[in-house]
Protein backbone atom coordinates (compact mmCIF):
# COMPACT_ATOMS: atom_id res chain seq x y z
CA UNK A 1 0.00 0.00 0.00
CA UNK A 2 1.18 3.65 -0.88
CA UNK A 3 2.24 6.05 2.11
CA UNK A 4 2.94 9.37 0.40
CA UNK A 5 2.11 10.17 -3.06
CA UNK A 6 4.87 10.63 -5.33
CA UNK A 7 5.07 11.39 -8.86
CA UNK A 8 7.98 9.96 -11.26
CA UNK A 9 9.74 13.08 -12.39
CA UNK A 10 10.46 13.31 -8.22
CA UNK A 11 11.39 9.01 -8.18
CA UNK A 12 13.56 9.73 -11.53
CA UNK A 13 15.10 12.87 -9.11
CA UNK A 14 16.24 10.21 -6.53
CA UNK A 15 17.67 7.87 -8.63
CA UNK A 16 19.71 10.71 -10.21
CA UNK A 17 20.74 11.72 -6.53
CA UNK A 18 21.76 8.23 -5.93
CA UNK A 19 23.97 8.39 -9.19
CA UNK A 20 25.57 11.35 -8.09
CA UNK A 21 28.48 9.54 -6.53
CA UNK A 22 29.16 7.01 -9.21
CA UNK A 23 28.87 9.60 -11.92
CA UNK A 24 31.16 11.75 -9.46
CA UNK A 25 33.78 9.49 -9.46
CA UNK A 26 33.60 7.96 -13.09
CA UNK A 27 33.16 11.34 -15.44
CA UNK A 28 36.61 12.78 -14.62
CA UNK A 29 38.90 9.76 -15.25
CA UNK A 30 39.57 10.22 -18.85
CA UNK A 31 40.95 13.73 -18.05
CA UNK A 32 43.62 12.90 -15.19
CA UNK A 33 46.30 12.72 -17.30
CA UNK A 34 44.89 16.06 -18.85
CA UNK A 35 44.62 17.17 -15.30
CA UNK A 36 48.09 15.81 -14.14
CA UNK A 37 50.00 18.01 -16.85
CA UNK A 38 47.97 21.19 -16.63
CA UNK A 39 48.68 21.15 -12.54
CA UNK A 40 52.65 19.57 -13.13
CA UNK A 41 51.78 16.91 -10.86
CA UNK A 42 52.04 13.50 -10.28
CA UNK A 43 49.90 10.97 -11.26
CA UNK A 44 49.76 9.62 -7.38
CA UNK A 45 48.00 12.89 -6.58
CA UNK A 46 45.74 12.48 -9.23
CA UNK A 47 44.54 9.28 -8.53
CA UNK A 48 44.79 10.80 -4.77
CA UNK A 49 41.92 13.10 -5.68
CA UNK A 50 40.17 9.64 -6.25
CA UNK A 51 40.31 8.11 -3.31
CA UNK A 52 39.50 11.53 -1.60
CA UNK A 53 36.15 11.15 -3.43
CA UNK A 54 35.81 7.30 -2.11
CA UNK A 55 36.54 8.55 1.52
CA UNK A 56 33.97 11.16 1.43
CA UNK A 57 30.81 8.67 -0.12
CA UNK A 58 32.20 6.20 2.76
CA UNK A 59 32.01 8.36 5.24
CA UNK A 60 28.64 10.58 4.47
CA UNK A 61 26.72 7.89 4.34
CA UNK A 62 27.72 5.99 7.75
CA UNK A 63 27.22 9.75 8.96
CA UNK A 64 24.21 10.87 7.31
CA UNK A 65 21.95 8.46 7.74
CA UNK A 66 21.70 8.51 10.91
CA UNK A 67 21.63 12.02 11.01
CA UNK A 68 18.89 12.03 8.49
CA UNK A 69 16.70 9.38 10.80
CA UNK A 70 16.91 12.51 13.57
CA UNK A 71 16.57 15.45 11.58
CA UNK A 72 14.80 14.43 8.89
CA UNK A 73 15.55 13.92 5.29
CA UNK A 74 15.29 17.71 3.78
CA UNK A 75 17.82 19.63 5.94
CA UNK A 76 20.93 16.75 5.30
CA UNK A 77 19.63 16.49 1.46
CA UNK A 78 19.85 20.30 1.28
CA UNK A 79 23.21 20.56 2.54
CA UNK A 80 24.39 17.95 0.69
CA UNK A 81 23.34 18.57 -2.60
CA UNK A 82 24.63 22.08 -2.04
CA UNK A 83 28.05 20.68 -0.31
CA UNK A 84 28.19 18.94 -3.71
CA UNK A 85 27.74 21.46 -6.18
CA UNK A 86 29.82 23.89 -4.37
CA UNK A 87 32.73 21.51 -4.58
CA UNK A 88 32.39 20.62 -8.04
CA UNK A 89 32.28 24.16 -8.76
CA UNK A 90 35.19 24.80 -6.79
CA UNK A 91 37.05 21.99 -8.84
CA UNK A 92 36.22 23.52 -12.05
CA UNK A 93 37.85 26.83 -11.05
CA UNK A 94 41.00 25.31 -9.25
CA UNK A 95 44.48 25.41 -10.49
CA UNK A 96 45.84 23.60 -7.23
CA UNK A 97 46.21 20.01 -6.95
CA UNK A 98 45.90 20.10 -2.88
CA UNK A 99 42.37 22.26 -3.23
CA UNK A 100 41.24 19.85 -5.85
CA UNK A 101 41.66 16.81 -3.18
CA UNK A 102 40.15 18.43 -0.09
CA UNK A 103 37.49 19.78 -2.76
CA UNK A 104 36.85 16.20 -4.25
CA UNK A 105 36.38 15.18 -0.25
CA UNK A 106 33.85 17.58 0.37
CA UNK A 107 32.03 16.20 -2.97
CA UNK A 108 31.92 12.57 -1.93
CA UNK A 109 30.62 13.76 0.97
CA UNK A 110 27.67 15.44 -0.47
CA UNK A 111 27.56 13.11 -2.96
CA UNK A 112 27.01 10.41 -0.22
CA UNK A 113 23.16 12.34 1.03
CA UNK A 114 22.02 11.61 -2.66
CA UNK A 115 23.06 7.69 -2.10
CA UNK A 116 21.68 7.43 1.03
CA UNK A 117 19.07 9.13 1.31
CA UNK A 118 17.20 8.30 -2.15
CA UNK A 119 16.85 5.20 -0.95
CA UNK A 120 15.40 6.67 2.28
CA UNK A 121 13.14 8.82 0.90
CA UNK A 122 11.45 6.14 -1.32
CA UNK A 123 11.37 3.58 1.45
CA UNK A 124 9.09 6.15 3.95
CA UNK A 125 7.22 6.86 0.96
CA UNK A 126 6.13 3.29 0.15
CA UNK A 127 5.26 -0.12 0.78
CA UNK A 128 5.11 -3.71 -0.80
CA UNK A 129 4.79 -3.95 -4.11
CA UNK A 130 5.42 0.12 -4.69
CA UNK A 131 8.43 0.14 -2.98
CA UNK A 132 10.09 -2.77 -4.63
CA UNK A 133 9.54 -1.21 -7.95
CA UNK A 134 10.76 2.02 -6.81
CA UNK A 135 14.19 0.92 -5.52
CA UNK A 136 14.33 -1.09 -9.01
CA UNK A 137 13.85 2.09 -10.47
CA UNK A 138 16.38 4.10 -8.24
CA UNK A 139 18.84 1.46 -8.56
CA UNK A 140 18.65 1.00 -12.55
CA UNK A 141 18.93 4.56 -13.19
CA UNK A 142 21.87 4.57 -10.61
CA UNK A 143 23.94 1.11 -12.30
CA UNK A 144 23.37 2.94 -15.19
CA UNK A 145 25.69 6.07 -14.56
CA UNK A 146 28.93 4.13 -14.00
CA UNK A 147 28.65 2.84 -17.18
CA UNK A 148 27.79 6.06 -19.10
CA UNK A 149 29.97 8.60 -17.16
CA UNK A 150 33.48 7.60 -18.21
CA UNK A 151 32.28 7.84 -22.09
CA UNK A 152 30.56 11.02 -21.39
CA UNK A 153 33.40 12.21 -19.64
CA UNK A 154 35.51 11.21 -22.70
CA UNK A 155 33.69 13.02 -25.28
CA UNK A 156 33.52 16.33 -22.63
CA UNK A 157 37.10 16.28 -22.16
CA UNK A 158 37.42 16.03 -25.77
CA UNK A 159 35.05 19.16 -26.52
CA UNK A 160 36.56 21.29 -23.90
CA UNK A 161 38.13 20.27 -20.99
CA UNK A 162 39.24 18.35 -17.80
CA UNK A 163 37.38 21.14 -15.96
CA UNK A 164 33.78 20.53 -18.22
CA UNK A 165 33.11 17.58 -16.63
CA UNK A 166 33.31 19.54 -12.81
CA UNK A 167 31.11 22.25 -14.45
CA UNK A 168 28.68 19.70 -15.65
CA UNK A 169 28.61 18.05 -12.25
CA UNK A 170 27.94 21.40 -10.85
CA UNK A 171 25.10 22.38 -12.93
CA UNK A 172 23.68 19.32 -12.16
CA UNK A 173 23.72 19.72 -8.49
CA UNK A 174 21.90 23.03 -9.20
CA UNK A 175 19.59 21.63 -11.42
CA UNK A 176 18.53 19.37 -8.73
CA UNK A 177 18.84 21.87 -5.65
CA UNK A 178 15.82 23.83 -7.91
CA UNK A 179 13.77 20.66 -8.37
């Protein structure tokens, strides 16, 4: 039985919230050796910007879910959709390699409300049958980002630049912040 009513475009929303991680992560990776020359750095603090990224989704979501169960799931989304598109922005505009990491950080961290709390969001709002179809939803749209996001990435880097696929990530967080 249905709890809340809730239309698709705000289901396809939260799947694309639970993507942003994945498509975080994946988008950029054809552009770190781009990124490596332009900063004359190495390619360990690249790939360091990486794992700053991993750290961040790892450690959002063990923190905001439980957050989220005593605030409620507006205030942490908020904040972490903005957290996210602030630090993507901030990446796009960065010349520093050390900014870029702490930056990237920040974005997993962000990037961890839309995993967690997608999930959350559709699981108050239903039951049985409804939810199951839901999540299926969520999670389809979210496999479907890791796949997509390095050949996206590709052809932005291609077009423009390294920075592109920050500025796209951005947008996107701003896009969703207004829906």
């Amino acid at each position: 039985m249905q709890k809340n009513n809730m239309t698709r475009l705000q289901i396809m929303i939260l799947g694309v919230l639970s993507a942003f991680g994945p498509l975080a992560l994946d988008l950029y990776l054809p552009g770190l050796p781009v990124l490596q020359r332009e900063l004359h750095t190495t390619a360990t603090m690249t790939q360091l910007s990486i794992t700053a990224a991993m750290f961040g989704l790892a450690i959002g979501q063990v923190v905001v879910g439980p957050l989220s169960d005593r605030l409620g799931r507006k205030m942490p989304l908020i904040y972490g959709i903005a957290a996210f598109t602030i630090a993507s922005f901030g990446i796009a505009m960065s010349d520093n390699i050390g900014m870029i990491i702490v930056l990237r950080l920040i974005q997993g961290l962000g990037g961890a409300t839309g995993i967690v709390l997608s999930l959350a969001m559709i699981t108050d709002s239903f039951d049985g049958i409804q939810l199951t179809r839901n999540v299926a939803i969520n999670q389809t749209i979210n496999g479907i980002f890791p796949i997509l996001a390095p050949v996206l990435g590709g052809v932005l880097i291609a077009l423009a630049d390294w920075r592109s696929a920050f500025w796209l990530l951005g947008g996107l967080g701003l896009i969703i912040v207004i829906l």
